[in-house]
PDB file of N, CA and C in Angstrom:
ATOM      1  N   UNK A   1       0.825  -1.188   0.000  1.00  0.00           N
ATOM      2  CA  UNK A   1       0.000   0.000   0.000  1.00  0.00           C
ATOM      3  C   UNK A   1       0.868   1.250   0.000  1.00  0.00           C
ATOM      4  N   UNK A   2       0.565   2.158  -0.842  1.00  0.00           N
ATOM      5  CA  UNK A   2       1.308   3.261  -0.840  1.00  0.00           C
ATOM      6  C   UNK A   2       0.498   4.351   0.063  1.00  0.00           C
ATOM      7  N   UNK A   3       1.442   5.291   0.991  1.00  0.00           N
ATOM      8  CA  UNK A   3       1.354   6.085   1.856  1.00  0.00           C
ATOM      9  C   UNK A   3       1.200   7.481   1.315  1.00  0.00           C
ATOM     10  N   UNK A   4       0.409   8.390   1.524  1.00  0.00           N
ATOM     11  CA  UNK A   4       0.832   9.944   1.638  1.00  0.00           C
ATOM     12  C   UNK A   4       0.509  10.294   3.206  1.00  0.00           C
ATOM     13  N   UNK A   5       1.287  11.291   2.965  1.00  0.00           N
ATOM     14  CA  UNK A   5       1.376  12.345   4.519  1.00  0.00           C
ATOM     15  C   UNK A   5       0.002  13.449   3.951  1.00  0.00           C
ATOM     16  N   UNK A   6      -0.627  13.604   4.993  1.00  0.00           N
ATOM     17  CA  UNK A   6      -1.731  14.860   4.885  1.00  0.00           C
ATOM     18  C   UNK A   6      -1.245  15.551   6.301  1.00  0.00           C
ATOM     19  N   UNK A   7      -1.500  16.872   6.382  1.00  0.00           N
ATOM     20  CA  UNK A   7      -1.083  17.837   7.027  1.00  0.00           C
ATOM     21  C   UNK A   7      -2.399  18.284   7.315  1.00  0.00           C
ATOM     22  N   UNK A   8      -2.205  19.190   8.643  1.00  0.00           N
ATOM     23  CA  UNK A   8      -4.211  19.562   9.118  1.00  0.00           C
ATOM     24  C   UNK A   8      -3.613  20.504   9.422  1.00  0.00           C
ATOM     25  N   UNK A   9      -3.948  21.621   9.292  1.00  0.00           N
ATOM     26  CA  UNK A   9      -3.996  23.121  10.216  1.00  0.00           C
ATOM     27  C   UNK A   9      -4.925  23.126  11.296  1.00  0.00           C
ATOM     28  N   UNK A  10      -6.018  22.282  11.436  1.00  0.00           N
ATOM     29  CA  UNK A  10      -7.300  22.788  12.359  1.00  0.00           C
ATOM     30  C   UNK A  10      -6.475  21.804  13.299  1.00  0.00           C
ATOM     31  N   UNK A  11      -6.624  22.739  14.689  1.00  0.00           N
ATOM     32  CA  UNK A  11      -6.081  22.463  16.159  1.00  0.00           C
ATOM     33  C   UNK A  11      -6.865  20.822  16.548  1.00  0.00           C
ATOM     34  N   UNK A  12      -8.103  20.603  15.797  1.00  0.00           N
ATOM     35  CA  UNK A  12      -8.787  19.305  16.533  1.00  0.00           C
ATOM     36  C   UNK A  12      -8.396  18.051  14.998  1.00  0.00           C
ATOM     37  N   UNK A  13      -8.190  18.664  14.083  1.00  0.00           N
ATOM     38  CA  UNK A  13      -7.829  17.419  13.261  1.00  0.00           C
ATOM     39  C   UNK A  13      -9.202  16.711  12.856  1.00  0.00           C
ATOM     40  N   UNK A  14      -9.096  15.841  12.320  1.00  0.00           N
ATOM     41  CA  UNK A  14     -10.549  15.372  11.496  1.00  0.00           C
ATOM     42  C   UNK A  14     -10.727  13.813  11.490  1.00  0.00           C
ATOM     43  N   UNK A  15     -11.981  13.381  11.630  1.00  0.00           N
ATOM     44  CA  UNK A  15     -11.900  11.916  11.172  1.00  0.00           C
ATOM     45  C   UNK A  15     -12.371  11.558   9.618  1.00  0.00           C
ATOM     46  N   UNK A  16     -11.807  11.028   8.627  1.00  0.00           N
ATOM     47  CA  UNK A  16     -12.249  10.787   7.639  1.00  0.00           C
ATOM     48  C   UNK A  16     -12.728   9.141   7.345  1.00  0.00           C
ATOM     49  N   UNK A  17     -14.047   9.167   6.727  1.00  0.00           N
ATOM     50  CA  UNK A  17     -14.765   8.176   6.625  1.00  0.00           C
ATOM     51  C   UNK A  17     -14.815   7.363   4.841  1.00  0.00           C
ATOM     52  N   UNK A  18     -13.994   6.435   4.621  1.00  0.00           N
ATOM     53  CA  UNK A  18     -14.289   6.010   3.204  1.00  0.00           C
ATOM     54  C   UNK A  18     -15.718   6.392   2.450  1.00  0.00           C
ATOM     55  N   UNK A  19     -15.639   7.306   1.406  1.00  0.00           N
ATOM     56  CA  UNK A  19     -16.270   7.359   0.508  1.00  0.00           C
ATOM     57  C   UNK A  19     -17.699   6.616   0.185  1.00  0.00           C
ATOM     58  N   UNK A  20     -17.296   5.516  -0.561  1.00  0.00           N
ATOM     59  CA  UNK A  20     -17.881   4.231  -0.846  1.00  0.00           C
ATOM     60  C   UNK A  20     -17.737   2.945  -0.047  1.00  0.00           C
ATOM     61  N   UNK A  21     -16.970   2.013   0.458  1.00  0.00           N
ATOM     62  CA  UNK A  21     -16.644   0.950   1.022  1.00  0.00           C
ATOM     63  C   UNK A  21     -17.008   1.287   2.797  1.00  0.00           C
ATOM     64  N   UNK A  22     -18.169   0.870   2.889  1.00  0.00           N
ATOM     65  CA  UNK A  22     -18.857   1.248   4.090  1.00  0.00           C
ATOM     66  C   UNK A  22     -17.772   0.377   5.135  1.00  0.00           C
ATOM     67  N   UNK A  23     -17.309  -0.817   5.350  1.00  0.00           N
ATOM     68  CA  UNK A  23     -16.469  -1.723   6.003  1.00  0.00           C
ATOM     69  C   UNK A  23     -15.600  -1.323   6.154  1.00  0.00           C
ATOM     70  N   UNK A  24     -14.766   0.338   5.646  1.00  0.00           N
ATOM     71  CA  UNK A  24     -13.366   0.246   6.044  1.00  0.00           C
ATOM     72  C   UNK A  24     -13.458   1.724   7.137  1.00  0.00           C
ATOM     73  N   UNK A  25     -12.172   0.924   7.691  1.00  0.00           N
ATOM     74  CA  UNK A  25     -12.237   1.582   9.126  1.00  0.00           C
ATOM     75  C   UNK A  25     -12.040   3.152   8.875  1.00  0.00           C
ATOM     76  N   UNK A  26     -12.541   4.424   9.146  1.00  0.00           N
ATOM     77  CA  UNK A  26     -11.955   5.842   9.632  1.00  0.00           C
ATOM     78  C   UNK A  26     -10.924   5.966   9.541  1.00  0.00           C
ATOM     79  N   UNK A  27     -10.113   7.027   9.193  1.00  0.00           N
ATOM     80  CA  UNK A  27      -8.886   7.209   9.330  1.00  0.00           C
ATOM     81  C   UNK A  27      -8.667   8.648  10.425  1.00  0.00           C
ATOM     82  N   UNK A  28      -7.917   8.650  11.425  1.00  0.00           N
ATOM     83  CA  UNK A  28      -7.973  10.303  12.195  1.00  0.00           C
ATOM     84  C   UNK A  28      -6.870  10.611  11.460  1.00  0.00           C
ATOM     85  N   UNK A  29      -7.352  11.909  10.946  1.00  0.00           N
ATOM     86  CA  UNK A  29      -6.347  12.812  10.835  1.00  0.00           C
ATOM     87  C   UNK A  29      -5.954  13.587  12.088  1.00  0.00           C
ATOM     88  N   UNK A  30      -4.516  13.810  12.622  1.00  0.00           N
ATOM     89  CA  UNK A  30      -3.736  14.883  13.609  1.00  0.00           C
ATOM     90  C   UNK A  30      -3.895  16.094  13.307  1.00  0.00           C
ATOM     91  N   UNK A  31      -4.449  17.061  14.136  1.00  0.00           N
ATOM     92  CA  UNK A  31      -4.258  18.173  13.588  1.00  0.00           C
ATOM     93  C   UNK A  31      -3.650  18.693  14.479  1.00  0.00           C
ATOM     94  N   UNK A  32      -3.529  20.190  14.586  1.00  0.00           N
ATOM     95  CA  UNK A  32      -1.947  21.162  14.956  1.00  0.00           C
ATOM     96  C   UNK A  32      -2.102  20.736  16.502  1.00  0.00           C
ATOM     97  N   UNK A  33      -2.660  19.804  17.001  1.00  0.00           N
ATOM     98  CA  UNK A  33      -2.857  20.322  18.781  1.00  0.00           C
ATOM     99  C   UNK A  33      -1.815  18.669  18.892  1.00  0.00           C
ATOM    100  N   UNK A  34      -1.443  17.970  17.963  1.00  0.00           N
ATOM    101  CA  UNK A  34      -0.658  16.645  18.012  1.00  0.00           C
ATOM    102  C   UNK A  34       0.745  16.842  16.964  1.00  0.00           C
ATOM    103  N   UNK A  35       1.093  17.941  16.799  1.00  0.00           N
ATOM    104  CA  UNK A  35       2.228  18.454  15.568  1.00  0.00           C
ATOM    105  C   UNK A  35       3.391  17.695  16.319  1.00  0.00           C
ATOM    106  N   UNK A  36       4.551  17.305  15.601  1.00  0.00           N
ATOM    107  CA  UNK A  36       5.345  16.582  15.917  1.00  0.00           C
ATOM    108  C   UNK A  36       6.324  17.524  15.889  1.00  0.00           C
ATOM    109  N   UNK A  37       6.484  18.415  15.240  1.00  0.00           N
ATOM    110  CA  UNK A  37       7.242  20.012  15.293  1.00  0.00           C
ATOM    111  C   UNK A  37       6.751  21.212  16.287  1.00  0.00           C
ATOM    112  N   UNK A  38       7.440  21.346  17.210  1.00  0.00           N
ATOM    113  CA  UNK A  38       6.219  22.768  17.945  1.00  0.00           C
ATOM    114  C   UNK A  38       6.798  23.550  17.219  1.00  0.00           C
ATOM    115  N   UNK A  39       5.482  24.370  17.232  1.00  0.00           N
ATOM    116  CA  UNK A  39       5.551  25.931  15.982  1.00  0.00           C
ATOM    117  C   UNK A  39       5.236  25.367  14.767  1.00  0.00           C
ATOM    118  N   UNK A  40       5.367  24.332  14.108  1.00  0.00           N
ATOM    119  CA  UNK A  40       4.627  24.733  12.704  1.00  0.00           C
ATOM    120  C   UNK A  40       3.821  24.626  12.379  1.00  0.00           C
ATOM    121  N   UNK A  41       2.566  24.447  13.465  1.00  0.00           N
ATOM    122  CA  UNK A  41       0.789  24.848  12.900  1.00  0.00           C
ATOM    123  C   UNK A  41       0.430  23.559  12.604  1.00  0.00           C
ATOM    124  N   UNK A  42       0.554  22.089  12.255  1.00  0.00           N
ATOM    125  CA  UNK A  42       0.309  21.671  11.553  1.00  0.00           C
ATOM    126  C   UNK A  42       0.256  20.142  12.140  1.00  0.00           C
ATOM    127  N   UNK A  43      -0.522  18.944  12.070  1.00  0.00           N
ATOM    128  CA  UNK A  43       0.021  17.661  12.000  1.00  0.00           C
ATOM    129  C   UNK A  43      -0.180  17.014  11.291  1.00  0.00           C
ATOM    130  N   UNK A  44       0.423  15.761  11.300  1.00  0.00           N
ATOM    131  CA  UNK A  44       0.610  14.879  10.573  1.00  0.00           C
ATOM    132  C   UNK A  44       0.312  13.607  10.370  1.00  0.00           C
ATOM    133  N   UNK A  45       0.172  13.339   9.328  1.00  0.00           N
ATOM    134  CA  UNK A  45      -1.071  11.606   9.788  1.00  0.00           C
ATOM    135  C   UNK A  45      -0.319  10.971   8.101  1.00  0.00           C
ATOM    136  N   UNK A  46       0.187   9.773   8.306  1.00  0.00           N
ATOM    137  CA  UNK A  46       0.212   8.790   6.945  1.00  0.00           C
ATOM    138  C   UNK A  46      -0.943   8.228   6.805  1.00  0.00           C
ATOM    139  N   UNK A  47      -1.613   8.524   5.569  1.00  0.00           N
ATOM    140  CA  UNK A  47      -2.647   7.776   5.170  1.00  0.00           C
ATOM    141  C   UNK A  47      -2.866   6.655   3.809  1.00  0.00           C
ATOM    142  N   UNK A  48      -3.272   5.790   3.750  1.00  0.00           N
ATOM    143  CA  UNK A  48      -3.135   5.245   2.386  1.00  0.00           C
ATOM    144  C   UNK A  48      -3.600   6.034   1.168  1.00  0.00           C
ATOM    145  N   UNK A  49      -2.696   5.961   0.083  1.00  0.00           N
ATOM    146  CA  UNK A  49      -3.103   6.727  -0.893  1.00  0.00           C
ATOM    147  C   UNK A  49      -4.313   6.349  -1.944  1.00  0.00           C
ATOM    148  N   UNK A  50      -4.629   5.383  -1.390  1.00  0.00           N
ATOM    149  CA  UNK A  50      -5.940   4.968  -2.367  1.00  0.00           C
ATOM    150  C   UNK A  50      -7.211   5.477  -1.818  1.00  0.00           C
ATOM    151  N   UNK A  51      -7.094   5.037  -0.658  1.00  0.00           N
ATOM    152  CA  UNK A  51      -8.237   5.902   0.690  1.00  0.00           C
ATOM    153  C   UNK A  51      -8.133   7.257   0.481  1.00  0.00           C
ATOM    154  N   UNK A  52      -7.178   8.334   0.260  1.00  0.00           N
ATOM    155  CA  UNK A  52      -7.081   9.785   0.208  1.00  0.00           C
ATOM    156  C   UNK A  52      -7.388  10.166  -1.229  1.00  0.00           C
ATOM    157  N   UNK A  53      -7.314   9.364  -1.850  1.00  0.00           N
ATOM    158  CA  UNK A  53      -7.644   9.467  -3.293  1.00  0.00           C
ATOM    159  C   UNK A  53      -9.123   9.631  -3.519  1.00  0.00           C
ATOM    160  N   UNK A  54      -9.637   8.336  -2.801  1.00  0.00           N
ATOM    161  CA  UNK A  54     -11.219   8.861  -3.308  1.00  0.00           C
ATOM    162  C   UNK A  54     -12.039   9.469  -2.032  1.00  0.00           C
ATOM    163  N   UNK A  55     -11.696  10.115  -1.111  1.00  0.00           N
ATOM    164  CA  UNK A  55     -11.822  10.768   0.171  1.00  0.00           C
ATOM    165  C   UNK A  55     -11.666  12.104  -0.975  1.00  0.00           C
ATOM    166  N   UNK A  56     -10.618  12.855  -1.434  1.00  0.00           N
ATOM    167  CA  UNK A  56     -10.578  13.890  -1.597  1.00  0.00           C
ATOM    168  C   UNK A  56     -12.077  13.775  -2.880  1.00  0.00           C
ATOM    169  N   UNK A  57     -12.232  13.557  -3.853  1.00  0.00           N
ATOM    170  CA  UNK A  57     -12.216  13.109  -5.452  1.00  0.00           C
ATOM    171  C   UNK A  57     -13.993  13.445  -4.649  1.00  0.00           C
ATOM    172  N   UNK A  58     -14.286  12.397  -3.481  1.00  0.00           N
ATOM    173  CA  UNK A  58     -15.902  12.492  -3.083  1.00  0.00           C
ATOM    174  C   UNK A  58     -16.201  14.386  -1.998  1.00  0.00           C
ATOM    175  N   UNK A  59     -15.029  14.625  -1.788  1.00  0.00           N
ATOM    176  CA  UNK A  59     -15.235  15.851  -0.729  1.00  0.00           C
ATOM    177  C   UNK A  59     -14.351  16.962  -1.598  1.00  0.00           C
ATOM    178  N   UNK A  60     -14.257  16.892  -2.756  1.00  0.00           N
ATOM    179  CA  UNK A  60     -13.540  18.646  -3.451  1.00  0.00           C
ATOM    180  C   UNK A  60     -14.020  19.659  -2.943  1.00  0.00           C
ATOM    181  N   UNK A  61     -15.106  20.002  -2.642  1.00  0.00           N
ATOM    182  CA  UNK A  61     -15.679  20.901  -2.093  1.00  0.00           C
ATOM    183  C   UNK A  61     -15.540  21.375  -0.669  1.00  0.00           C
ATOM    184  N   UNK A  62     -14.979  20.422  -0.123  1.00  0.00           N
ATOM    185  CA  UNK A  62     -15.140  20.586   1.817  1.00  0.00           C
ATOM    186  C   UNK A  62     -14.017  21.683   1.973  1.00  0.00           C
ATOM    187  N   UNK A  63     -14.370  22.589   3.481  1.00  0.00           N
ATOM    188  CA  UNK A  63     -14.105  23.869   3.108  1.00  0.00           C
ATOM    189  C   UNK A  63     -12.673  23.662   3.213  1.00  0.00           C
ATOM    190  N   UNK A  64     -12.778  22.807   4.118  1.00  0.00           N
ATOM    191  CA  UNK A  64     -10.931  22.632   4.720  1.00  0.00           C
ATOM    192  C   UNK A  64      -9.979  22.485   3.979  1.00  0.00           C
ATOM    193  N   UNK A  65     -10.540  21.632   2.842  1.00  0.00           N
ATOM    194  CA  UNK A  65     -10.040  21.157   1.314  1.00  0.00           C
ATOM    195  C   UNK A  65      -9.369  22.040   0.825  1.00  0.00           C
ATOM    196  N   UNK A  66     -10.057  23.002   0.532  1.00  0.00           N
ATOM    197  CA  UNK A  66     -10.152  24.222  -0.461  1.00  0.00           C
ATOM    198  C   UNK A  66      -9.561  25.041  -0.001  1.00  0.00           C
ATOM    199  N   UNK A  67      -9.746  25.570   1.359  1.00  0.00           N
ATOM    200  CA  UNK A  67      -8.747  26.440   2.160  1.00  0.00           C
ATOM    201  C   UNK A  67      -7.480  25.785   2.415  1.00  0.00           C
ATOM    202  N   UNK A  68      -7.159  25.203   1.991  1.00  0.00           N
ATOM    203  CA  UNK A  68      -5.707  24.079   2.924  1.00  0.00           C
ATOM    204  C   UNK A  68      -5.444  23.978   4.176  1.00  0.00           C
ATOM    205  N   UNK A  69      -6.471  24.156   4.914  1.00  0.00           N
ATOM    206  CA  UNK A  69      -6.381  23.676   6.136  1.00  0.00           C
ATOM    207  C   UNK A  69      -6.291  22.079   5.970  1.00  0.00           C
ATOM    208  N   UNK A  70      -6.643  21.243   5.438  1.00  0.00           N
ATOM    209  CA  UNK A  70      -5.809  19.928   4.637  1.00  0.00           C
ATOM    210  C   UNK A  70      -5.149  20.030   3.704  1.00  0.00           C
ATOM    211  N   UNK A  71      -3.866  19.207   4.178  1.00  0.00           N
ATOM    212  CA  UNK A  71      -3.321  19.144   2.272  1.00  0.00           C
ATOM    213  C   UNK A  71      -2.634  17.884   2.525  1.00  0.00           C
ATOM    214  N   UNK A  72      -1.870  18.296   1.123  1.00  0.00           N
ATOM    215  CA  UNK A  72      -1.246  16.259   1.151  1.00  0.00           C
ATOM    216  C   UNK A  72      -0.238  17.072   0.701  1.00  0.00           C
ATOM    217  N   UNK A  73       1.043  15.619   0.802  1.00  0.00           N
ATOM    218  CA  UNK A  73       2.690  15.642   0.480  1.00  0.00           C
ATOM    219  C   UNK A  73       2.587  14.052  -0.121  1.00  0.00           C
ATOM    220  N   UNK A  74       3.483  14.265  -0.775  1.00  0.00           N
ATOM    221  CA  UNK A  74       4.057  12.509  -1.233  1.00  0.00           C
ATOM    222  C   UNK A  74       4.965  11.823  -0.228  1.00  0.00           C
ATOM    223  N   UNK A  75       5.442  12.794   0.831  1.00  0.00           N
ATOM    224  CA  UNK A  75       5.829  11.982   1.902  1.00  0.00           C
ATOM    225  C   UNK A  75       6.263  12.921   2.918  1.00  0.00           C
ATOM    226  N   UNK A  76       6.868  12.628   4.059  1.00  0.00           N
ATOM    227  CA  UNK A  76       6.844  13.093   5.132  1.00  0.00           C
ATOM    228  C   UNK A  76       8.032  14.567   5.025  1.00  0.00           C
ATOM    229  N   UNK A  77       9.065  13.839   4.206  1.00  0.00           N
ATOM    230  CA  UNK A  77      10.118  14.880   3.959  1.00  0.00           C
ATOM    231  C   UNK A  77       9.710  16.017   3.615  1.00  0.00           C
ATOM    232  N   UNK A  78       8.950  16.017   2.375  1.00  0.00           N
ATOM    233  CA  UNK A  78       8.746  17.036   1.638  1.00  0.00           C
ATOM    234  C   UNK A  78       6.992  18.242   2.018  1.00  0.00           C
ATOM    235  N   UNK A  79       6.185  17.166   3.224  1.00  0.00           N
ATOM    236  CA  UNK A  79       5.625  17.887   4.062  1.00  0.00           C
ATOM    237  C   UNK A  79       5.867  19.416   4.102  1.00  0.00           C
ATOM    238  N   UNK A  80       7.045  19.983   4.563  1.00  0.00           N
ATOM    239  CA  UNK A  80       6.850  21.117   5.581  1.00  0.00           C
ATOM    240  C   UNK A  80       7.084  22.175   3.840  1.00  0.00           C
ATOM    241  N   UNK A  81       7.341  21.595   2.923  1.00  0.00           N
ATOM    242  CA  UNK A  81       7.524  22.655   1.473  1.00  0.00           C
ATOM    243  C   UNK A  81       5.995  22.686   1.257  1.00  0.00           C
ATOM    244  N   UNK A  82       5.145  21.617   1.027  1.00  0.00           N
ATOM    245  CA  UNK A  82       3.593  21.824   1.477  1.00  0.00           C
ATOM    246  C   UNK A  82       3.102  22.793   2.063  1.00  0.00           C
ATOM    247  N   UNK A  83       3.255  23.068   3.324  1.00  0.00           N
ATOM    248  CA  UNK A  83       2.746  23.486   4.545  1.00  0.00           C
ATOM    249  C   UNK A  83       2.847  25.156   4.364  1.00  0.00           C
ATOM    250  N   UNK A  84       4.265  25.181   3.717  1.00  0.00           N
ATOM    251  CA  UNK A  84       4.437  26.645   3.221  1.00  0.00           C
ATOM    252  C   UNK A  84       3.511  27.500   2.159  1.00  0.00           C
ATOM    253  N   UNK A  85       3.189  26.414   1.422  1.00  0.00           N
ATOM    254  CA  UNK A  85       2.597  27.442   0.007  1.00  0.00           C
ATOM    255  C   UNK A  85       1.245  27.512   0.749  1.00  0.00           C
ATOM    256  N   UNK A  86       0.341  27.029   2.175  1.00  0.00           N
ATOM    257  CA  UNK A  86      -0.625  27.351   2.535  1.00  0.00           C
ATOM    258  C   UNK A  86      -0.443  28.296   4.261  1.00  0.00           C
ATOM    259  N   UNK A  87       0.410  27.961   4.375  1.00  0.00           N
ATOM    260  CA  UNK A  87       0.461  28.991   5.702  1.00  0.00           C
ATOM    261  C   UNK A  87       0.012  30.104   5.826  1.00  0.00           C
ATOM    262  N   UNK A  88       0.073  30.694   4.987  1.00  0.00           N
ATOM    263  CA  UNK A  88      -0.771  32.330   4.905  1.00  0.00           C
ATOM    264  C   UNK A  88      -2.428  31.862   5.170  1.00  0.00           C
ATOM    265  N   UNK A  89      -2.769  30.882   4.821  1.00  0.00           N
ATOM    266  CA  UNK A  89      -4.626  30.418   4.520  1.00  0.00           C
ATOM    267  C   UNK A  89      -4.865  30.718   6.031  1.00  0.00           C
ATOM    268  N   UNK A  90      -5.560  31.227   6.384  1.00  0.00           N
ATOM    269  CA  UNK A  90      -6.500  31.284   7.838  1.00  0.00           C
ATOM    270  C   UNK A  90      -7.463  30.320   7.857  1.00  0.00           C
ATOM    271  N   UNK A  91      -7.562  29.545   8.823  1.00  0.00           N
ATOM    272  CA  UNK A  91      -8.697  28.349   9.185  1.00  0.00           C
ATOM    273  C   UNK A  91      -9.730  29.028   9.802  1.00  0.00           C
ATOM    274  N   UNK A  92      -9.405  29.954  10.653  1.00  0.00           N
ATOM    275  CA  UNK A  92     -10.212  30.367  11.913  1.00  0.00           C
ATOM    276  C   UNK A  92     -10.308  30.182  13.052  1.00  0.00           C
ATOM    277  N   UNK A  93      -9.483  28.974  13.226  1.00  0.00           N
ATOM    278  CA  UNK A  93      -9.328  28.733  14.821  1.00  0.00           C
ATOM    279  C   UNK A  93      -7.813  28.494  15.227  1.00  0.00           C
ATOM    280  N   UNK A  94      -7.137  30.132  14.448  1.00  0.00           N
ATOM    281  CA  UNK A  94      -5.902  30.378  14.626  1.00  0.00           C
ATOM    282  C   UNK A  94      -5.589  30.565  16.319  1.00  0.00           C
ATOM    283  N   UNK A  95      -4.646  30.658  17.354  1.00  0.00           N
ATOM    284  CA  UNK A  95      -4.486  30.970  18.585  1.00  0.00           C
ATOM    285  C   UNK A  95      -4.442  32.552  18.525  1.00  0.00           C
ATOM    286  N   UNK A  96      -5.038  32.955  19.446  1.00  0.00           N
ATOM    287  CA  UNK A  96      -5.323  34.284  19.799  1.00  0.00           C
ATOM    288  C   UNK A  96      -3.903  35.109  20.250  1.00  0.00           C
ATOM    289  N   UNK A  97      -3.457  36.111  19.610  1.00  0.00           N
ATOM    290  CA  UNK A  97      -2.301  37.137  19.801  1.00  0.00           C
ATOM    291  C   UNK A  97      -2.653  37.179  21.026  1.00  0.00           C
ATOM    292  N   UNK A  98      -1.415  37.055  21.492  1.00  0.00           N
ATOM    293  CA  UNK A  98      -1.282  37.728  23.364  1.00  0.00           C
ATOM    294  C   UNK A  98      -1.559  39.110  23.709  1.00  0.00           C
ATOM    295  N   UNK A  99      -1.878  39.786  22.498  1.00  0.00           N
ATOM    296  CA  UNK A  99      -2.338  40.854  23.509  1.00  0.00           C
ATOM    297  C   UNK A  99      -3.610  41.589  22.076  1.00  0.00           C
ATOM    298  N   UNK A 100      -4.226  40.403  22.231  1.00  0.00           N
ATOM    299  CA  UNK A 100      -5.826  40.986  21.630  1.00  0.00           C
ATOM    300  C   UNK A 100      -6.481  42.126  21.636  1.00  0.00           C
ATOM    301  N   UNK A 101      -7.407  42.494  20.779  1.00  0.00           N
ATOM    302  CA  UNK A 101      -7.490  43.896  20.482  1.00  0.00           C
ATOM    303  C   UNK A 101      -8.485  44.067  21.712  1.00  0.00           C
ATOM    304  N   UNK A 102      -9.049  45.057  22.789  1.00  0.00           N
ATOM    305  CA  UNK A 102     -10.131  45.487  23.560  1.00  0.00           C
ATOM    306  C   UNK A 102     -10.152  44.108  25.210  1.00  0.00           C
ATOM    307  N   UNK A 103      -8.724  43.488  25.002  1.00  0.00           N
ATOM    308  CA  UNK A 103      -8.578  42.304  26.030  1.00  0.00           C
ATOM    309  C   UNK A 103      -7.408  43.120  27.051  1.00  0.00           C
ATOM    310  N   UNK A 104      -8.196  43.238  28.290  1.00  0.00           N
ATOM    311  CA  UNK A 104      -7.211  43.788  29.251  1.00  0.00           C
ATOM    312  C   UNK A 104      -6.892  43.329  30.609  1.00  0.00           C
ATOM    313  N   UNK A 105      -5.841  42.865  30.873  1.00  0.00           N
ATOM    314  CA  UNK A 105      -5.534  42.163  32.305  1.00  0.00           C
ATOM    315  C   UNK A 105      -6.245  42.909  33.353  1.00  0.00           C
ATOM    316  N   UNK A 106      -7.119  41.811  34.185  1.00  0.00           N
ATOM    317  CA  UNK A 106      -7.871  42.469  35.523  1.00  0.00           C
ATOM    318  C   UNK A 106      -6.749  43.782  36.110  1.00  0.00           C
ATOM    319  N   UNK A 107      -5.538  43.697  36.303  1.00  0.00           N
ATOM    320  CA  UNK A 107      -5.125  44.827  37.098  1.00  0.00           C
ATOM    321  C   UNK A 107      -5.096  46.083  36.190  1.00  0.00           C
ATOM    322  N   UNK A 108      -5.324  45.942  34.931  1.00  0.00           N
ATOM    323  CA  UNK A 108      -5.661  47.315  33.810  1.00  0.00           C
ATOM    324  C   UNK A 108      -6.909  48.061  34.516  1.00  0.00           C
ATOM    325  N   UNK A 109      -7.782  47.222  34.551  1.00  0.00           N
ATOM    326  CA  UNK A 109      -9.407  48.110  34.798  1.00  0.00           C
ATOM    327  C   UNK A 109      -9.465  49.088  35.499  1.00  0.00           C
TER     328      UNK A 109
END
């Protein structure tokens, strides 16, 4: 079976459910809250490439898809050159700047 690496930006990661073949098991995708790198936003899950094949092919549309808050690599190495051409994409459930706009430490008030 051949492998790809998919990458998740979303902090909770995803479960993906075969397409067609009701009998085969879920796959979890890792997302950034299980990153094997701290700091680069992102985790990592090997998935079979036949399963991600018709997972993507049945979900083109899903938002995560489209935004790259998922993406794929041909393998683990070449992952983090991936990760780059979408890093700019906002998911929405980026971590909040430490010092948020109208957010003020109780001893401010």
């Amino acid at each position: 079976m051949a492998q790809i690496t998919i990458g998740c930006k979303l902090p909770h990661g995803l479960v993906l459910e075969h397409p067609t073949a009701a009998s085969a098991k879920p796959v979890t995708i890792n997302g950034s809250n299980k990153e094997l790198i701290i700091g680069s936003g992102y985790g990592t899950t090997q998935v079979d490439a036949e399963f991600w094949k018709a997972w993507k092919e049945a979900h083109k549309g899903f938002a995560a898809l489209v935004s790259g808050a998922i993406f794929e690599s041909g393998n683990a190495a070449s992952i983090s050159s991936a990760a780059k051409e979408v890093e700019n994409e906002k998911t929405g459930f980026e971590r909040m700047p430490q010092k948020a706009m109208g957010i003020k430490k109780r001893s401010e008030d």
